[in-house]
PDB file of N, CA and C in Angstrom:
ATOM      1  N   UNK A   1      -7.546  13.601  -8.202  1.00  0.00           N
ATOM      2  CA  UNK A   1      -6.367  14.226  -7.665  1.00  0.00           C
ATOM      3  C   UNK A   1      -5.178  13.799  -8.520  1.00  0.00           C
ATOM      4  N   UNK A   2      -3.637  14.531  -8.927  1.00  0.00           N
ATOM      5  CA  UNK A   2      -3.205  14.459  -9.257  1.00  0.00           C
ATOM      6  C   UNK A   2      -1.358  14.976  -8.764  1.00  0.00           C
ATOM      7  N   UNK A   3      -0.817  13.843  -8.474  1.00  0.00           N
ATOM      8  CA  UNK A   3       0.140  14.187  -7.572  1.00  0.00           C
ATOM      9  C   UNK A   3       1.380  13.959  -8.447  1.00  0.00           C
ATOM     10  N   UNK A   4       2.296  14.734  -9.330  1.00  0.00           N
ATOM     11  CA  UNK A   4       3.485  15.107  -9.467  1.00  0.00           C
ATOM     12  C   UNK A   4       4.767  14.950  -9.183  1.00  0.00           C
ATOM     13  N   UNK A   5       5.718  14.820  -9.513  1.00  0.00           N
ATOM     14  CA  UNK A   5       7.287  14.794  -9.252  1.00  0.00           C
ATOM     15  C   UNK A   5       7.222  13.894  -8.120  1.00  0.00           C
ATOM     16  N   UNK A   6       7.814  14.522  -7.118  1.00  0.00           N
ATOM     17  CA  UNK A   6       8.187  14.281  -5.935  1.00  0.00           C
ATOM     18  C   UNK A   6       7.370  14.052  -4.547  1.00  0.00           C
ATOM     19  N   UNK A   7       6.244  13.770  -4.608  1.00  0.00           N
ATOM     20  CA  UNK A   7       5.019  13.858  -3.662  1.00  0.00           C
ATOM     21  C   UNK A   7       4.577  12.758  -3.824  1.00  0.00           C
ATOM     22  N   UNK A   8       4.085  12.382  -2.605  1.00  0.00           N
ATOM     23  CA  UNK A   8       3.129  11.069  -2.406  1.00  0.00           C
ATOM     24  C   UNK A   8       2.247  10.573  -1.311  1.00  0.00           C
ATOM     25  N   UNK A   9       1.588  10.591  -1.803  1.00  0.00           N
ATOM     26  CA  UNK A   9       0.031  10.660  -1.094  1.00  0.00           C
ATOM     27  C   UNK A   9      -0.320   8.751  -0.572  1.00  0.00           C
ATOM     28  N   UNK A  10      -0.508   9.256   0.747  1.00  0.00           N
ATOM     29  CA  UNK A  10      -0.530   7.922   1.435  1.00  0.00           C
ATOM     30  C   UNK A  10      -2.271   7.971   2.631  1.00  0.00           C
ATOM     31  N   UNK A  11      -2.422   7.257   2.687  1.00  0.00           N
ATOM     32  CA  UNK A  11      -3.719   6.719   3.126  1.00  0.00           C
ATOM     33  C   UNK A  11      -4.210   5.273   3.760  1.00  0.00           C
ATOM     34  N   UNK A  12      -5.548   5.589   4.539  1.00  0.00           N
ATOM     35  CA  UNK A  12      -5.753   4.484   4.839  1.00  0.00           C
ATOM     36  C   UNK A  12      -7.017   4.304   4.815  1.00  0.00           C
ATOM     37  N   UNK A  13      -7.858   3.306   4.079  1.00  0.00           N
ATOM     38  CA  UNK A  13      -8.548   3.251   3.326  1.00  0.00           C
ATOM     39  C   UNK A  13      -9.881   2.057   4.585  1.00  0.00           C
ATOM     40  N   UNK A  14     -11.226   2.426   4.956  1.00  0.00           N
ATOM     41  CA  UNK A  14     -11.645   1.616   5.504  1.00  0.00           C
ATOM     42  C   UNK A  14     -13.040   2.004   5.494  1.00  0.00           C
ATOM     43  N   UNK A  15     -14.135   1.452   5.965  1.00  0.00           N
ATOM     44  CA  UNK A  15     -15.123   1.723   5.612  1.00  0.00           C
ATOM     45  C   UNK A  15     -16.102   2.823   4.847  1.00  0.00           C
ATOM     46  N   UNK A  16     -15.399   2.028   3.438  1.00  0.00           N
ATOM     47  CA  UNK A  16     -15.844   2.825   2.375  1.00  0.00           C
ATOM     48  C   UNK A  16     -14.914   4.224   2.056  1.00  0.00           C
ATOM     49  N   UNK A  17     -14.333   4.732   2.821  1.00  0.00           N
ATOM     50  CA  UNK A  17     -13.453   5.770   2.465  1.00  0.00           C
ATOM     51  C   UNK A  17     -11.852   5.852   2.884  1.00  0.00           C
ATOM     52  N   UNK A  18     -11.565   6.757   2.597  1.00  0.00           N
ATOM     53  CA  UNK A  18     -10.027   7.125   2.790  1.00  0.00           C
ATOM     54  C   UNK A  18     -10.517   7.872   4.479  1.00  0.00           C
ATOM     55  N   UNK A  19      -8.887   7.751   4.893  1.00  0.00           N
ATOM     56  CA  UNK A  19      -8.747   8.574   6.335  1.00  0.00           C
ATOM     57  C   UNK A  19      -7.258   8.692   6.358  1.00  0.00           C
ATOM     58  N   UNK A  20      -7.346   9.442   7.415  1.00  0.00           N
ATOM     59  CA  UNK A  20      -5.689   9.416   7.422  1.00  0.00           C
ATOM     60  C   UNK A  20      -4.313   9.792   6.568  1.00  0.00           C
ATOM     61  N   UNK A  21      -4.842  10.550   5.954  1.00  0.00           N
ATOM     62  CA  UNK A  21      -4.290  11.245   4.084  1.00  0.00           C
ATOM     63  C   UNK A  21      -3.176  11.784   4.680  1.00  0.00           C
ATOM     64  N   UNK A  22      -2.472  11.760   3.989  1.00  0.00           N
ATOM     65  CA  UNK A  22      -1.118  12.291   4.163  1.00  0.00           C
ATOM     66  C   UNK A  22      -0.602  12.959   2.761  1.00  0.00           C
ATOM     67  N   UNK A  23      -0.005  14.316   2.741  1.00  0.00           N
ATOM     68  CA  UNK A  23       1.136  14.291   1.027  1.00  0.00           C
ATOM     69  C   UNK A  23       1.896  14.893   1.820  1.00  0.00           C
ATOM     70  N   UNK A  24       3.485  14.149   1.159  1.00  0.00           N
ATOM     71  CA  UNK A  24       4.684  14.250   1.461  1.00  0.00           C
ATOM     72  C   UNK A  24       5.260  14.756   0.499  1.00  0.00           C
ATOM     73  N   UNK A  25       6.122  15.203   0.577  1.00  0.00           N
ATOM     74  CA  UNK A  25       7.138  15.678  -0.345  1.00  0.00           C
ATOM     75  C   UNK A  25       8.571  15.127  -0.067  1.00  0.00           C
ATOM     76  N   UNK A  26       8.785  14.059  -0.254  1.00  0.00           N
ATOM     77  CA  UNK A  26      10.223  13.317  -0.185  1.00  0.00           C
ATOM     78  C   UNK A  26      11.339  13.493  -1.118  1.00  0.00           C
ATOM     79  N   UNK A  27      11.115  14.714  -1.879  1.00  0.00           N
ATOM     80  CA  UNK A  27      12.529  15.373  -2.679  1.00  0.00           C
ATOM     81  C   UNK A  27      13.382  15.525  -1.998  1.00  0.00           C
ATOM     82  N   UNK A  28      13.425  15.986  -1.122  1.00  0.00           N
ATOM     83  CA  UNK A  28      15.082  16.228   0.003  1.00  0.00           C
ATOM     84  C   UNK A  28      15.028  15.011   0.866  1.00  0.00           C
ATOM     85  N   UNK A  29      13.930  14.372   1.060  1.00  0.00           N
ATOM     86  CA  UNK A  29      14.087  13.595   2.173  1.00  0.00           C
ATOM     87  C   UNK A  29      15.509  12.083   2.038  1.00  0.00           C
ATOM     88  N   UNK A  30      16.143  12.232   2.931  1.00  0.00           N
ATOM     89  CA  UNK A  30      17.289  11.202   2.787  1.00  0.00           C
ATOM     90  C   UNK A  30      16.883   9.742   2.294  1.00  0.00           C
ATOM     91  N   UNK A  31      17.781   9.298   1.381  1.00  0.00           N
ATOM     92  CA  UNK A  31      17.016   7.819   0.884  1.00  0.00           C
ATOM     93  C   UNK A  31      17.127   6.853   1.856  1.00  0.00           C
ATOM     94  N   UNK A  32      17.013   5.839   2.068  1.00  0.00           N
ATOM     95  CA  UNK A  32      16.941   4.922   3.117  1.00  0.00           C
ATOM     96  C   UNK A  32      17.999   3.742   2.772  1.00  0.00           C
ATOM     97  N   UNK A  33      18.969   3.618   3.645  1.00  0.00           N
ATOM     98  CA  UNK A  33      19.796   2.459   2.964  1.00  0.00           C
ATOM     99  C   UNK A  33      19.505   1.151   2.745  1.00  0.00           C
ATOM    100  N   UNK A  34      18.565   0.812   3.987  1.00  0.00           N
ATOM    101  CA  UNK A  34      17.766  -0.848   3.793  1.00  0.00           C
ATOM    102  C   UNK A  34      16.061  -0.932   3.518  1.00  0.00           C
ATOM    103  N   UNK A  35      15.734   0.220   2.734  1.00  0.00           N
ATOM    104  CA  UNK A  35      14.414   0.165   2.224  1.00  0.00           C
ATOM    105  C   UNK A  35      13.685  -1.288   2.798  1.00  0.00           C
ATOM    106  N   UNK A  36      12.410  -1.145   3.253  1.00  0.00           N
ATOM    107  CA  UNK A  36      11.658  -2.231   3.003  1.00  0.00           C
ATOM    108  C   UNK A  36      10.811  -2.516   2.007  1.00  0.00           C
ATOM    109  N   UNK A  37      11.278  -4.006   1.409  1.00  0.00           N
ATOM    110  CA  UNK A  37      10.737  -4.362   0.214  1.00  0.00           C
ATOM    111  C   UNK A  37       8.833  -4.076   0.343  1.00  0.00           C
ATOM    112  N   UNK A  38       8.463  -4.040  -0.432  1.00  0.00           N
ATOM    113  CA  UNK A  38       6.870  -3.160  -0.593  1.00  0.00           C
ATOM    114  C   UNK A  38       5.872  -4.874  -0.663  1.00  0.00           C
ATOM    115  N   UNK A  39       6.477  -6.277  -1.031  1.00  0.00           N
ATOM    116  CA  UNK A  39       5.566  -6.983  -0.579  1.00  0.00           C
ATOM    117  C   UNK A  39       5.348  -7.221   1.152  1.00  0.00           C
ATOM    118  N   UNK A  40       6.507  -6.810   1.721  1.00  0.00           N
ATOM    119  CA  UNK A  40       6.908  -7.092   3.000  1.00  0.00           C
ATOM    120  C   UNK A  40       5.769  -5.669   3.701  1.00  0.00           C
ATOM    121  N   UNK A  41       5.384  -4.729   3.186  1.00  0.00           N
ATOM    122  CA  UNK A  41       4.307  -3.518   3.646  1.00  0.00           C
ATOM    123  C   UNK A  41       3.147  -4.208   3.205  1.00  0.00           C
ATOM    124  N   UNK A  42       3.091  -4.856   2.308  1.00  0.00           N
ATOM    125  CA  UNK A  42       1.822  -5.524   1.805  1.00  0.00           C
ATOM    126  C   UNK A  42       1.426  -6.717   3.039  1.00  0.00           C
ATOM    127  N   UNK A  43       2.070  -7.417   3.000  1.00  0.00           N
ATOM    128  CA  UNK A  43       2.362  -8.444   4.181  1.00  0.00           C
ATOM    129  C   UNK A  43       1.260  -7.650   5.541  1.00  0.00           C
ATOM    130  N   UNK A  44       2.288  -6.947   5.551  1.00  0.00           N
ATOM    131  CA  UNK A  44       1.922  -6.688   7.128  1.00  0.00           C
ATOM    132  C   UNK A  44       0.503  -5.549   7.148  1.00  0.00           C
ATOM    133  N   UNK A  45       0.137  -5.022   6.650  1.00  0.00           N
ATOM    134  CA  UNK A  45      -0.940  -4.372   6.339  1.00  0.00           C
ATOM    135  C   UNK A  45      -1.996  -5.776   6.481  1.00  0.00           C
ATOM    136  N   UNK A  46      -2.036  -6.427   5.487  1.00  0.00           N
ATOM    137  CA  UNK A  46      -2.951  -7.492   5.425  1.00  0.00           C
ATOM    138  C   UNK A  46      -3.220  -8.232   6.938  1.00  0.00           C
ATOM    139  N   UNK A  47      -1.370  -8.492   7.239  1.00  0.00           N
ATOM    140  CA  UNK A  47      -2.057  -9.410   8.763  1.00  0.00           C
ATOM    141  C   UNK A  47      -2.463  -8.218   9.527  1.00  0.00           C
ATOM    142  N   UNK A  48      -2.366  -7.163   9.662  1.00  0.00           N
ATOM    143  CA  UNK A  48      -2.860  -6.169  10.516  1.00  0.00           C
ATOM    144  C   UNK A  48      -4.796  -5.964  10.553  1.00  0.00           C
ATOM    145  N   UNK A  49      -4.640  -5.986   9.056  1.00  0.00           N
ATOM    146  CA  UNK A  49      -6.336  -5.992   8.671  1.00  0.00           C
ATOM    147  C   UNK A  49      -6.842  -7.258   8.871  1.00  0.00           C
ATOM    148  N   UNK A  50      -5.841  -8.450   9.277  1.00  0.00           N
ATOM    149  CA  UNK A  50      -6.539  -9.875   9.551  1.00  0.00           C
ATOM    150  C   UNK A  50      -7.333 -10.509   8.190  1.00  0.00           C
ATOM    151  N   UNK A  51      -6.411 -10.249   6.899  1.00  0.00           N
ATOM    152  CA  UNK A  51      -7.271 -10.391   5.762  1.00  0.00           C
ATOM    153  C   UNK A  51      -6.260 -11.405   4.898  1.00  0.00           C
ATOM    154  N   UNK A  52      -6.573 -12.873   4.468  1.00  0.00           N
ATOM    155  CA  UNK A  52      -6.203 -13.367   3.549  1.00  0.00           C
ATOM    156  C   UNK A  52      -5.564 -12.911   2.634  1.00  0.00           C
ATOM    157  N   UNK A  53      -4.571 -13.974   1.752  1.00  0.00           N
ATOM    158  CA  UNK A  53      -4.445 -13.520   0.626  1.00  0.00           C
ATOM    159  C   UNK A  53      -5.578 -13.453  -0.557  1.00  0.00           C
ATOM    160  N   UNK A  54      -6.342 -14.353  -0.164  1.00  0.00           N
ATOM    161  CA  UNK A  54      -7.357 -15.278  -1.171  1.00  0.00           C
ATOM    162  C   UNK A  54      -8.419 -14.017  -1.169  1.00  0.00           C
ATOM    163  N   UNK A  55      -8.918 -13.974   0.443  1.00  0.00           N
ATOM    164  CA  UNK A  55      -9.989 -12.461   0.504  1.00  0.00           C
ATOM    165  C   UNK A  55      -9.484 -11.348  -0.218  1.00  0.00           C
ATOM    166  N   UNK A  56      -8.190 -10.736   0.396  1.00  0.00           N
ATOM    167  CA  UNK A  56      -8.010  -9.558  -0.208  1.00  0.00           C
ATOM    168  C   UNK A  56      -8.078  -9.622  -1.767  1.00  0.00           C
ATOM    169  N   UNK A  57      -7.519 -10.537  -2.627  1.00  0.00           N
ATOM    170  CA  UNK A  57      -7.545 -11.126  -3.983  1.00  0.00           C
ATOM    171  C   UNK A  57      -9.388 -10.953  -4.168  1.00  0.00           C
ATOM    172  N   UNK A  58     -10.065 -11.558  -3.976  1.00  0.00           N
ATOM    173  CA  UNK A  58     -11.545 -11.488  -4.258  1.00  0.00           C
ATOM    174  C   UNK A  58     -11.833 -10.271  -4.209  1.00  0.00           C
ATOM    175  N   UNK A  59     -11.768  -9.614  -2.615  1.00  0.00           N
ATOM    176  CA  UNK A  59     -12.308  -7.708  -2.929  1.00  0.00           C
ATOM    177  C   UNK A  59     -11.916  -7.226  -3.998  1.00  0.00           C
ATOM    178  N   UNK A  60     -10.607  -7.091  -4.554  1.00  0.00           N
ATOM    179  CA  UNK A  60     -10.135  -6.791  -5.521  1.00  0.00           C
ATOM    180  C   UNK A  60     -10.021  -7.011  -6.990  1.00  0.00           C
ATOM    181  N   UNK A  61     -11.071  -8.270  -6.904  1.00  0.00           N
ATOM    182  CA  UNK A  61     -11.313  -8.374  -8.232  1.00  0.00           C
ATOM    183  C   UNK A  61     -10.208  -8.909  -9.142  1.00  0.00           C
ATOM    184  N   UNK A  62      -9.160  -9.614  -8.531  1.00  0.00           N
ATOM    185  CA  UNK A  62      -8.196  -9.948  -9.375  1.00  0.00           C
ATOM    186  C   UNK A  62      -7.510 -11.552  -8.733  1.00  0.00           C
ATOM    187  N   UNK A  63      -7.056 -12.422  -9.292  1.00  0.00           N
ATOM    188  CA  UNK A  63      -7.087 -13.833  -8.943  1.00  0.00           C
ATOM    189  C   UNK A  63      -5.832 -13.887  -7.927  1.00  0.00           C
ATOM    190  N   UNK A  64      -6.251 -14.813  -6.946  1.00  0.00           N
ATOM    191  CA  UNK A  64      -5.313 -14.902  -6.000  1.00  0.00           C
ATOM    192  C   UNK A  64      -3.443 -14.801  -6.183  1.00  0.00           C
ATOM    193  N   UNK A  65      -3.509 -15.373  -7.807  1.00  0.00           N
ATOM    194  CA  UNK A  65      -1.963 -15.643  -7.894  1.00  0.00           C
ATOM    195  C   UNK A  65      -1.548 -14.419  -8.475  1.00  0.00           C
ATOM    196  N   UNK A  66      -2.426 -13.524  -9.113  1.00  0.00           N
ATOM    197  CA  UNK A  66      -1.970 -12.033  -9.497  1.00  0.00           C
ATOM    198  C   UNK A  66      -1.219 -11.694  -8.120  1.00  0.00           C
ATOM    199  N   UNK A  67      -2.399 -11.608  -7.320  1.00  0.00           N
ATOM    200  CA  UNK A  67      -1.719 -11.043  -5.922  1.00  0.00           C
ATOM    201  C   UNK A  67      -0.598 -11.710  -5.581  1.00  0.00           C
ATOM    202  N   UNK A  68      -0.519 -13.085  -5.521  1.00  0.00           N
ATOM    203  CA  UNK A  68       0.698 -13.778  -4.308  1.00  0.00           C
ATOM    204  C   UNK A  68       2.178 -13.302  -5.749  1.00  0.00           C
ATOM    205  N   UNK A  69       1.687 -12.964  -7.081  1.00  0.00           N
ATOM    206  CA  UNK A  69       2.893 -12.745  -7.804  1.00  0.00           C
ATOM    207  C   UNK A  69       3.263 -11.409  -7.093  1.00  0.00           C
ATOM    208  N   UNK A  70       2.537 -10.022  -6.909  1.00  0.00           N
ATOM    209  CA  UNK A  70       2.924  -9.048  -6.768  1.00  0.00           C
ATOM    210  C   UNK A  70       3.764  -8.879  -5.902  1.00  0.00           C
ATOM    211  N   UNK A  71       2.779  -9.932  -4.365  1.00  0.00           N
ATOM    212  CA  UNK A  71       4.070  -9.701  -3.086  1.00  0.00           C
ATOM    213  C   UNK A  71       5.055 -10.481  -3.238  1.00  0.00           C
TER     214      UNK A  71
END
């Protein structure tokens, strides 16, 4: 798939597949004045999934401090 300009494709990803797909088109959509920072979505996704930093780092194939740099 290949998503363009102004569109963005959001999901939620769990046994073994995607669900929950969404594409938006946020070209007109109003910007947000106090955005939430994207480690702070990372954050809370994780405690939601009840998943380490260290685990999620292992599924992913990439070393724990890659991750704790990103968020």
């Amino acid at each position: 798939m290949t998503v363009r300009a102004n569109w963005r494709v959001t999901f939620r990803f769990g046994g073994g597949g995607a669900y929950d797909v969404d594409l938006e088109d946020y070209h007109n959509a109003m910007p947000m004045k106090n955005p939430v920072h994207p480690s702070a979505l990372a954050k809370a996704n994780l405690d939601e999934l009840n998943l380490s930093v260290a685990e999620t780092a292992k599924t992913m194939k990439i070393t724990r401090q890659q991750l704790h740099n990103v968020m």
